[in-house]
PDB file of N, CA and C in Angstrom:
ATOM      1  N   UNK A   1      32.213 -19.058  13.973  1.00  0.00           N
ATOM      2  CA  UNK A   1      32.996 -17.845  14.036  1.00  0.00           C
ATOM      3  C   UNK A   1      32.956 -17.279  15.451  1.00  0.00           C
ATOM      4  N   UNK A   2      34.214 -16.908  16.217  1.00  0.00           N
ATOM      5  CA  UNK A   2      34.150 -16.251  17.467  1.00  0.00           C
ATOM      6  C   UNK A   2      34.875 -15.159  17.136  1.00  0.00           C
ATOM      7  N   UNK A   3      35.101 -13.487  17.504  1.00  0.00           N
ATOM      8  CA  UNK A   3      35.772 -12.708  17.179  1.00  0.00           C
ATOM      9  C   UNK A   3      37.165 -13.007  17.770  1.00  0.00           C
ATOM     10  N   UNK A   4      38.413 -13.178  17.443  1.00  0.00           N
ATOM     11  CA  UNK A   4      40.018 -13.156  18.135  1.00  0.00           C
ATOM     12  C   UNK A   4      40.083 -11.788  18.755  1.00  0.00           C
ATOM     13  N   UNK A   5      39.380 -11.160  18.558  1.00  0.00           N
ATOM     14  CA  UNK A   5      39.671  -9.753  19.576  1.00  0.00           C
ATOM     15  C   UNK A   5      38.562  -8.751  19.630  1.00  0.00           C
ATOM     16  N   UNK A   6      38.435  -8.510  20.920  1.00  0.00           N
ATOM     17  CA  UNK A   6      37.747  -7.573  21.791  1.00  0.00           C
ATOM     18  C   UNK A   6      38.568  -6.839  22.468  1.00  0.00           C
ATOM     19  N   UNK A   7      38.425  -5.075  22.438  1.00  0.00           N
ATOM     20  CA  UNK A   7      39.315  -4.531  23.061  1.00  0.00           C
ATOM     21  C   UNK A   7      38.328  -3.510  23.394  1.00  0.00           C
ATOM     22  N   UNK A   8      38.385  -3.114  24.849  1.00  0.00           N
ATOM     23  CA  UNK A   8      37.855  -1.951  25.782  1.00  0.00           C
ATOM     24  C   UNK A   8      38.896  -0.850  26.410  1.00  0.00           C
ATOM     25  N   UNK A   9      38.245   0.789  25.687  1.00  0.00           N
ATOM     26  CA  UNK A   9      38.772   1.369  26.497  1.00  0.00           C
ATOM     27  C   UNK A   9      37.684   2.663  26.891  1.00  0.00           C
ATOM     28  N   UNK A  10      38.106   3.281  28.155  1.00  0.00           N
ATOM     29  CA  UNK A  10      37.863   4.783  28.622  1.00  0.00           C
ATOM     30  C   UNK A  10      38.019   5.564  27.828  1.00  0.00           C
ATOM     31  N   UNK A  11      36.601   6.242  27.637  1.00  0.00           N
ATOM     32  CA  UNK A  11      37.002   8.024  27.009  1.00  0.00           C
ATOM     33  C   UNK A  11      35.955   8.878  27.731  1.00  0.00           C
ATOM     34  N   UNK A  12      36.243   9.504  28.837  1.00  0.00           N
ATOM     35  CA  UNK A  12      35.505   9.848  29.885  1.00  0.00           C
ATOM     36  C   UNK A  12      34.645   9.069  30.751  1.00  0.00           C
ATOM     37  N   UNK A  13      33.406   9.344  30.211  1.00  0.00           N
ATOM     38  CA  UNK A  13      32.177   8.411  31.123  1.00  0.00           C
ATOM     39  C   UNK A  13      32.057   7.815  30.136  1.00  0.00           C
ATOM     40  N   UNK A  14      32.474   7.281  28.779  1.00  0.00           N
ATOM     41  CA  UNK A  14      32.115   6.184  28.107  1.00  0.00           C
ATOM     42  C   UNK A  14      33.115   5.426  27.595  1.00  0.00           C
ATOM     43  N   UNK A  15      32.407   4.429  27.028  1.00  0.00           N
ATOM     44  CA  UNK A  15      33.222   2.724  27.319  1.00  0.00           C
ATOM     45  C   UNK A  15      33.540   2.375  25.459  1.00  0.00           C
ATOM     46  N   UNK A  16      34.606   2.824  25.226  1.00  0.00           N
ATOM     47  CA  UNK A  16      34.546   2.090  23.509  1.00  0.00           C
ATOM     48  C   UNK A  16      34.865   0.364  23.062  1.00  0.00           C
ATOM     49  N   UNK A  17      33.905  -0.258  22.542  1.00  0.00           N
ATOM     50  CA  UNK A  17      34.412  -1.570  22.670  1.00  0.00           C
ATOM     51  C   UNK A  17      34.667  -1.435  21.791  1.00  0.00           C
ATOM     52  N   UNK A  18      35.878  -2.017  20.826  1.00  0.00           N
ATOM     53  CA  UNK A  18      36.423  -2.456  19.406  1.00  0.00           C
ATOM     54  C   UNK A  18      36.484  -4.171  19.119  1.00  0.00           C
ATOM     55  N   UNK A  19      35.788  -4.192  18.415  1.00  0.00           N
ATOM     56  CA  UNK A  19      35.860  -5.983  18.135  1.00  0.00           C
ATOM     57  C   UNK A  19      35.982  -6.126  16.761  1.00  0.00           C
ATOM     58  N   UNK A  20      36.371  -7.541  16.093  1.00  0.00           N
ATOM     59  CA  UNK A  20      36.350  -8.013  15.200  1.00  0.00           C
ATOM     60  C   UNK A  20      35.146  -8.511  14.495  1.00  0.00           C
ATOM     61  N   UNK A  21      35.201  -8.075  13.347  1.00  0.00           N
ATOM     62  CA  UNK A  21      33.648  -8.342  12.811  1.00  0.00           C
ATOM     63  C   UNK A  21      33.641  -9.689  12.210  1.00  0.00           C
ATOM     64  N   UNK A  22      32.948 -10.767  12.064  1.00  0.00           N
ATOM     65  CA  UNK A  22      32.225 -11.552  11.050  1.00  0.00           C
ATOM     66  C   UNK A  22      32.271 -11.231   9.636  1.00  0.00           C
ATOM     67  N   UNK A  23      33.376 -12.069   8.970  1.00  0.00           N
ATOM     68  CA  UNK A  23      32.840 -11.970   7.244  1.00  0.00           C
ATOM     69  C   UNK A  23      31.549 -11.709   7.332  1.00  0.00           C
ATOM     70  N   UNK A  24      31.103 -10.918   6.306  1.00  0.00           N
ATOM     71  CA  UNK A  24      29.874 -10.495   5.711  1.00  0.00           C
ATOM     72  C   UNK A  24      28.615 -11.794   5.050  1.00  0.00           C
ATOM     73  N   UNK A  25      29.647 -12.525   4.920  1.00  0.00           N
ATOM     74  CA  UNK A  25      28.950 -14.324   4.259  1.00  0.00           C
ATOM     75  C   UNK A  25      28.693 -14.811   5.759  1.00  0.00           C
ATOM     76  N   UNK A  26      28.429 -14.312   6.632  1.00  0.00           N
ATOM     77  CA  UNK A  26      27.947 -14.818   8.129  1.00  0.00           C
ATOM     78  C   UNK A  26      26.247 -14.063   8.364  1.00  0.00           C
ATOM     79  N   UNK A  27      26.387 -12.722   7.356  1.00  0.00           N
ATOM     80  CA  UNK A  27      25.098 -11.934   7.244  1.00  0.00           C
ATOM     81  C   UNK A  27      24.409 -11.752   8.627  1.00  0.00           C
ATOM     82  N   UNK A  28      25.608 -11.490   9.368  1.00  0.00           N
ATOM     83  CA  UNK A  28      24.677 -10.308  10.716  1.00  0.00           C
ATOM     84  C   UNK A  28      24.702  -9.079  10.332  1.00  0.00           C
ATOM     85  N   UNK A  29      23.105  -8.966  10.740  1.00  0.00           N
ATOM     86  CA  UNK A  29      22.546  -7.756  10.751  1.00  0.00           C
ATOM     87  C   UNK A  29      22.712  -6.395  12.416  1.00  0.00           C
ATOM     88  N   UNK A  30      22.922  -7.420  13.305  1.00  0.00           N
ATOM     89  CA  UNK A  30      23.609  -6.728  14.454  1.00  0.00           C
ATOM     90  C   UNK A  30      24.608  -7.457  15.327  1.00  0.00           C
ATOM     91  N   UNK A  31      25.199  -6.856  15.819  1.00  0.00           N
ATOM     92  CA  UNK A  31      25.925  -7.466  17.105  1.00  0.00           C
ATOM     93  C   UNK A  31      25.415  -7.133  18.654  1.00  0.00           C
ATOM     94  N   UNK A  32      25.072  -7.754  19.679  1.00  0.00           N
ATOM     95  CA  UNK A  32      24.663  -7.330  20.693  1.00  0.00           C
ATOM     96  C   UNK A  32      25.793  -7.232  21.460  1.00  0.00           C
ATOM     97  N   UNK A  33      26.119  -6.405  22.690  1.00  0.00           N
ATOM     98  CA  UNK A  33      26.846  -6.175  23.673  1.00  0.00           C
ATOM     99  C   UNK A  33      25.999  -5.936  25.056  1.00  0.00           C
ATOM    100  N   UNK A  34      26.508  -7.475  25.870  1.00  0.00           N
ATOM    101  CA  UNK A  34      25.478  -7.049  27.263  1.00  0.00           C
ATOM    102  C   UNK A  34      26.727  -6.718  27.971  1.00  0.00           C
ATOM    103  N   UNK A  35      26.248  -5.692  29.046  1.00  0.00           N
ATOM    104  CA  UNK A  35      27.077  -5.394  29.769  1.00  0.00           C
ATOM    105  C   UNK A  35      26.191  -4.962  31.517  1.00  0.00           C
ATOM    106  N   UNK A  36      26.986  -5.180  32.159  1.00  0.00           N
ATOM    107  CA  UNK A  36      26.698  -4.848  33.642  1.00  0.00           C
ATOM    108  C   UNK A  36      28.011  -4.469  34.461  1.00  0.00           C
ATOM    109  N   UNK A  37      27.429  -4.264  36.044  1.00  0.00           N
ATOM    110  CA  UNK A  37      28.339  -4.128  36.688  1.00  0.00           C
ATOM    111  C   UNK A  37      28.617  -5.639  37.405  1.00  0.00           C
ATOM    112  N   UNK A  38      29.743  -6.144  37.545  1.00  0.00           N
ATOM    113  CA  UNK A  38      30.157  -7.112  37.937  1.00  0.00           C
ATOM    114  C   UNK A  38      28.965  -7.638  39.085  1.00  0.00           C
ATOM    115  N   UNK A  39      28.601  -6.818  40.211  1.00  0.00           N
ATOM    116  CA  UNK A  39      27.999  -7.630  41.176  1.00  0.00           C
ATOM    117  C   UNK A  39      26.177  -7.011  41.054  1.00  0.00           C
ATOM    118  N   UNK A  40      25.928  -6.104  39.505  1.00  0.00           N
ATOM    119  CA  UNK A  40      24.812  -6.250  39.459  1.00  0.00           C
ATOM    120  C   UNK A  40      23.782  -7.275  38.707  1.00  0.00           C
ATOM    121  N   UNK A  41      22.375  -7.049  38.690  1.00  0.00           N
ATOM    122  CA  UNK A  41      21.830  -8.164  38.391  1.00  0.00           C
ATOM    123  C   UNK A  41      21.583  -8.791  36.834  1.00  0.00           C
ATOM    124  N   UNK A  42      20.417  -8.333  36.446  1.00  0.00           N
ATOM    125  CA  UNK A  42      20.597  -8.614  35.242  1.00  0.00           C
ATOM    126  C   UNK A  42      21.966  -7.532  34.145  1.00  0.00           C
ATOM    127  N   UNK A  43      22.079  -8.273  32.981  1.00  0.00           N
ATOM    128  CA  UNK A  43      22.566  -7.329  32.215  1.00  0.00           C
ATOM    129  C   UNK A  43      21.907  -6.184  31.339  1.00  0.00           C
ATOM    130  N   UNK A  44      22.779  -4.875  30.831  1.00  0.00           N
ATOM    131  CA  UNK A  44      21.894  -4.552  30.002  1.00  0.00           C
ATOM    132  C   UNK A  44      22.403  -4.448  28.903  1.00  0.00           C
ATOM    133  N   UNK A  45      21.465  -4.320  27.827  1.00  0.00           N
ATOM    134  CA  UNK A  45      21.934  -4.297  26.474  1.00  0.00           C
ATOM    135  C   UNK A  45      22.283  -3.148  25.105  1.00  0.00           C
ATOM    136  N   UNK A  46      23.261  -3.603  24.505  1.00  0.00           N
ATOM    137  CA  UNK A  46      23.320  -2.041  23.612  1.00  0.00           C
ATOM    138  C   UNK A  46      23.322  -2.932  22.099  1.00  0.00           C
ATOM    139  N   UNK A  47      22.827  -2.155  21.479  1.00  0.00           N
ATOM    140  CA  UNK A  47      22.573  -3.248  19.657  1.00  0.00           C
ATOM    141  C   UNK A  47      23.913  -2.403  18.766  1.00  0.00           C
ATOM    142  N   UNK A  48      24.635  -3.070  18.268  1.00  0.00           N
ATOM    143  CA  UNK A  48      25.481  -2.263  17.328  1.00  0.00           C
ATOM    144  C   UNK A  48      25.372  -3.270  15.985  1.00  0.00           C
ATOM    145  N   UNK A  49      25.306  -1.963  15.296  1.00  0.00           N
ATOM    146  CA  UNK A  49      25.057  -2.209  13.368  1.00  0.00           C
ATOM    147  C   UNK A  49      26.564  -2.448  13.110  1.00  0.00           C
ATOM    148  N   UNK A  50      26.867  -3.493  12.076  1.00  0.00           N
ATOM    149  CA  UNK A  50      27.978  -3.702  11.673  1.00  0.00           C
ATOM    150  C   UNK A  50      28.776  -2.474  10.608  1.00  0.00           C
ATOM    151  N   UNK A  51      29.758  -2.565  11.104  1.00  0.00           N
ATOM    152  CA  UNK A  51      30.594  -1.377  10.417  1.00  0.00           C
ATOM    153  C   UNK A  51      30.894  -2.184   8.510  1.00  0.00           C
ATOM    154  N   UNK A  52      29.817  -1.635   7.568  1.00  0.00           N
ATOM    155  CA  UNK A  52      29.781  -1.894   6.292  1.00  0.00           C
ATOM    156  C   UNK A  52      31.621  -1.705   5.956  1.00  0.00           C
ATOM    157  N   UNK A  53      32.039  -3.016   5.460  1.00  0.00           N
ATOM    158  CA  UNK A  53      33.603  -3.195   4.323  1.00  0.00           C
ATOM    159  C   UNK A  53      34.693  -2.725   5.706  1.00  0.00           C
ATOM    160  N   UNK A  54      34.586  -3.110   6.985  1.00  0.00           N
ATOM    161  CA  UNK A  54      35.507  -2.897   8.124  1.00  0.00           C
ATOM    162  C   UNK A  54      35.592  -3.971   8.334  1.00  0.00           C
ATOM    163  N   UNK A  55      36.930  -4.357   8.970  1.00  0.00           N
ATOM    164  CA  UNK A  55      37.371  -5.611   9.705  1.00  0.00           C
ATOM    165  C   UNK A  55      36.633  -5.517  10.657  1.00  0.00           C
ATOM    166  N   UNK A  56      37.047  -4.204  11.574  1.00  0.00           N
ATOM    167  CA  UNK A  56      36.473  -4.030  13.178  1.00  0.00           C
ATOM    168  C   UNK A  56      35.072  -3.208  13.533  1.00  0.00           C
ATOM    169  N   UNK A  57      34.222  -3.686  14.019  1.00  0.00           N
ATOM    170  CA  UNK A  57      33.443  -2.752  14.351  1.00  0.00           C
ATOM    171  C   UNK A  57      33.383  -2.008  15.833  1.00  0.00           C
ATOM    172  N   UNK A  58      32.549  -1.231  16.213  1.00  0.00           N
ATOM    173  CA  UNK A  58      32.628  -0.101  17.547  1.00  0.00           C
ATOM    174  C   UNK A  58      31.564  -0.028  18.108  1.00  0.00           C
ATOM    175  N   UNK A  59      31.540  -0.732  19.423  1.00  0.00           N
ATOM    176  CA  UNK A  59      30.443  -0.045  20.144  1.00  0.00           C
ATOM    177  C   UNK A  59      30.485   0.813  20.931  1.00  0.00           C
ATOM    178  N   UNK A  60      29.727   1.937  21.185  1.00  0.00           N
ATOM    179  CA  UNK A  60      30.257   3.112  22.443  1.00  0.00           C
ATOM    180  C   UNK A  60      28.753   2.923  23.836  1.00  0.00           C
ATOM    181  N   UNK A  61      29.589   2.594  24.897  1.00  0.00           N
ATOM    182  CA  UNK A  61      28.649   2.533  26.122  1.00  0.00           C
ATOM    183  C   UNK A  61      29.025   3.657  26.410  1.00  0.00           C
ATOM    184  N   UNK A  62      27.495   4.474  26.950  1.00  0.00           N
ATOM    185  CA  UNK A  62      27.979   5.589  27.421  1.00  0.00           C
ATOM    186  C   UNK A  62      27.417   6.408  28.865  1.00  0.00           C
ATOM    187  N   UNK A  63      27.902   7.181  29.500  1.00  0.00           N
ATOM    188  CA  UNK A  63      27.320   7.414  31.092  1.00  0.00           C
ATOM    189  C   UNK A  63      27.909   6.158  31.972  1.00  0.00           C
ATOM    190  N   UNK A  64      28.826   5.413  31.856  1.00  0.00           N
ATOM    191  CA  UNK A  64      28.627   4.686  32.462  1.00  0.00           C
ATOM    192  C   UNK A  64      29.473   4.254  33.722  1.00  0.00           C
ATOM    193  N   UNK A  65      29.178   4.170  34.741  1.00  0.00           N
ATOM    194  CA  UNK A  65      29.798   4.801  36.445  1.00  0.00           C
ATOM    195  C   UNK A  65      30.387   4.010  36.487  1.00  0.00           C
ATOM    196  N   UNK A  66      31.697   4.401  37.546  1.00  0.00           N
ATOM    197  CA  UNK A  66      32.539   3.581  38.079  1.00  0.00           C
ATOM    198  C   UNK A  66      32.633   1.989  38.705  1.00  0.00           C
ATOM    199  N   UNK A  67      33.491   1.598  38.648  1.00  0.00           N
ATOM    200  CA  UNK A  67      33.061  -0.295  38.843  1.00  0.00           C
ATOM    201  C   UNK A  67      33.542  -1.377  37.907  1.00  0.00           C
ATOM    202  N   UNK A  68      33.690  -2.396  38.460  1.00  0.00           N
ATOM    203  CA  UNK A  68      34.189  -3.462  37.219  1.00  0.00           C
ATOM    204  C   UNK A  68      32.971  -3.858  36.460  1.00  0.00           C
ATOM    205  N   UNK A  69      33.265  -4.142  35.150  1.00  0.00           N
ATOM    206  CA  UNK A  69      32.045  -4.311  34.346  1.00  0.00           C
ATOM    207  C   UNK A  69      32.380  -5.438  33.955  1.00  0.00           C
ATOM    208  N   UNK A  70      31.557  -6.707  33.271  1.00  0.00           N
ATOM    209  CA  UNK A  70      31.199  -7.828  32.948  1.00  0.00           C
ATOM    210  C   UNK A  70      30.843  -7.095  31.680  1.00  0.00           C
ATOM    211  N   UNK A  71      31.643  -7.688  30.408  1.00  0.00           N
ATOM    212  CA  UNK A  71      31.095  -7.029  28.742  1.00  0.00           C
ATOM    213  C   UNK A  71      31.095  -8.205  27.782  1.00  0.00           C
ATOM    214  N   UNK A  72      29.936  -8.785  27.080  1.00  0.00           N
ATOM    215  CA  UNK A  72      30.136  -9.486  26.405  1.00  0.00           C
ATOM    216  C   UNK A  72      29.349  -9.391  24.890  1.00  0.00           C
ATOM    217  N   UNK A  73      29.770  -9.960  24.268  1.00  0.00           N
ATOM    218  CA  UNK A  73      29.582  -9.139  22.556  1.00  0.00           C
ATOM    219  C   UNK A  73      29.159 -11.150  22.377  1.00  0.00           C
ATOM    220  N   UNK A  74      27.842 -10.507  21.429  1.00  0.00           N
ATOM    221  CA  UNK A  74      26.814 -11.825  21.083  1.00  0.00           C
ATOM    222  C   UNK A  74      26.563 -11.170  19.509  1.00  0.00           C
ATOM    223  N   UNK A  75      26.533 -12.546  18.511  1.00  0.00           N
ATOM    224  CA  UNK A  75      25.930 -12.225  17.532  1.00  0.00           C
ATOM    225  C   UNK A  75      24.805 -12.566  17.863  1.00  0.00           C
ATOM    226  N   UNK A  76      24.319 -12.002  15.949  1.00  0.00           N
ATOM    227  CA  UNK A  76      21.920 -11.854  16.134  1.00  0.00           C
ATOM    228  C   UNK A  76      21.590 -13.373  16.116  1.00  0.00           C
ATOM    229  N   UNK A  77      22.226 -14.321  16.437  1.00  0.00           N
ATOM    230  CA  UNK A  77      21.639 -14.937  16.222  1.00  0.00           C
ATOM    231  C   UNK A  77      22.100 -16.715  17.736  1.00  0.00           C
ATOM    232  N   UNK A  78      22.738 -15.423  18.564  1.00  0.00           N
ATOM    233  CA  UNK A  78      23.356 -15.631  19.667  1.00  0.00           C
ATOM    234  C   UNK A  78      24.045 -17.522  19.544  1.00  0.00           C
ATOM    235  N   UNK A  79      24.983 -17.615  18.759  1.00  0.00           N
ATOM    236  CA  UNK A  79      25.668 -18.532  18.767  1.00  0.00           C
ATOM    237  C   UNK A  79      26.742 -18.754  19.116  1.00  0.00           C
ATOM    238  N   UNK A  80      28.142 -17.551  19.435  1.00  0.00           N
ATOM    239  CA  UNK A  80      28.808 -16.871  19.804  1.00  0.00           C
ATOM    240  C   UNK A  80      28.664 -16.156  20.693  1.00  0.00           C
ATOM    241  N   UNK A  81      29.772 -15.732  21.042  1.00  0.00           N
ATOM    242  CA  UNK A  81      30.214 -14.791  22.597  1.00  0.00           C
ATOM    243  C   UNK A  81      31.643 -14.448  22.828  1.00  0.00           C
ATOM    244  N   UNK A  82      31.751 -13.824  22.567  1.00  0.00           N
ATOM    245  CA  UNK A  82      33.483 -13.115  23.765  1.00  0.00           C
ATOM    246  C   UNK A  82      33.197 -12.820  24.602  1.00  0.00           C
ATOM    247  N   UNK A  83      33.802 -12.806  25.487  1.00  0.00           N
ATOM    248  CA  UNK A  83      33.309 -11.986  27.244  1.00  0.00           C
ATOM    249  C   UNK A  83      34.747 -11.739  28.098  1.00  0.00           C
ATOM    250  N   UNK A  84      34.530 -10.211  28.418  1.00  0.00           N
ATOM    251  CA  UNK A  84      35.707  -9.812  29.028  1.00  0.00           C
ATOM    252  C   UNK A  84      35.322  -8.883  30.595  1.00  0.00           C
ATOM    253  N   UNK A  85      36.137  -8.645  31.138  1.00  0.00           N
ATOM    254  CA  UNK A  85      36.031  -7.553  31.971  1.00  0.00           C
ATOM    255  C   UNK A  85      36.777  -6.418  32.381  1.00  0.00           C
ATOM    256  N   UNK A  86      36.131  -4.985  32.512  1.00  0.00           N
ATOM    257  CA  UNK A  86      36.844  -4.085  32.128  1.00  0.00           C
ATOM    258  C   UNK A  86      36.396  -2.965  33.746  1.00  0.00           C
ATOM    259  N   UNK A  87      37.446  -2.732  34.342  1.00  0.00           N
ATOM    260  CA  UNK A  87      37.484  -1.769  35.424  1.00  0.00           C
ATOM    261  C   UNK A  87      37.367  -0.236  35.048  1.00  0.00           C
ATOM    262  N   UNK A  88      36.030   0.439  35.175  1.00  0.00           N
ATOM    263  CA  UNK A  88      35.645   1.660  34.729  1.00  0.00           C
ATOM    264  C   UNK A  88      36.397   2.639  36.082  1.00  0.00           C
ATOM    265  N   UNK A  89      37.252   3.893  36.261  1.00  0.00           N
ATOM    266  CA  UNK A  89      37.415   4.924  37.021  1.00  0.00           C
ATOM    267  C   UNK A  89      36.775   5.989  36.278  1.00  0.00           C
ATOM    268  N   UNK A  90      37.445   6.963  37.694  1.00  0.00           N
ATOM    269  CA  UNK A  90      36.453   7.986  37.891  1.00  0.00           C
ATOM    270  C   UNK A  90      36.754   9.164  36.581  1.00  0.00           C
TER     271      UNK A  90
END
């Protein structure tokens, strides 16, 4: 299973990712989202709980400064990946 869609947008200083969830017969318990700034070093990480009887679930990054970002959404059991990049303004 890979999600067909990942979508990022701005709502002030924070970052809403919307993705496609995993049938429930896949039994993740989280989804990870690493994210950085394009030319920083490691990534960091945010854990999102699956949205119970939703297609899509939501992660919200938040505070997070201007710059192109590197975002990629991993299941718990990191077999999968989407990976996109998303230009944060001011």
């Amino acid at each position: 299973w890979k999600p067909k869609t990942m979508n990022v947008s701005q709502l002030g200083s924070n970052l809403h990712v919307v993705f496609e969830q995993a049938p429930s017969s896949f039994g993740f318990a989280l989804y990870y989202l690493y994210y950085k700034l394009r030319q920083d070093g490691p990534f960091k990480l945010q854990r999102c709980k699956p949205e119970v009887n939703q297609l899509r679930g939501t992660c919200v990054l938040q505070d997070i400064t201007p710059g192109t970002y590197t975002i990629e959404l991993r299941d718990d059991a990191n077999v999968t990946r989407r990976q996109t990049q998303y230009h944060v303004s001011q």
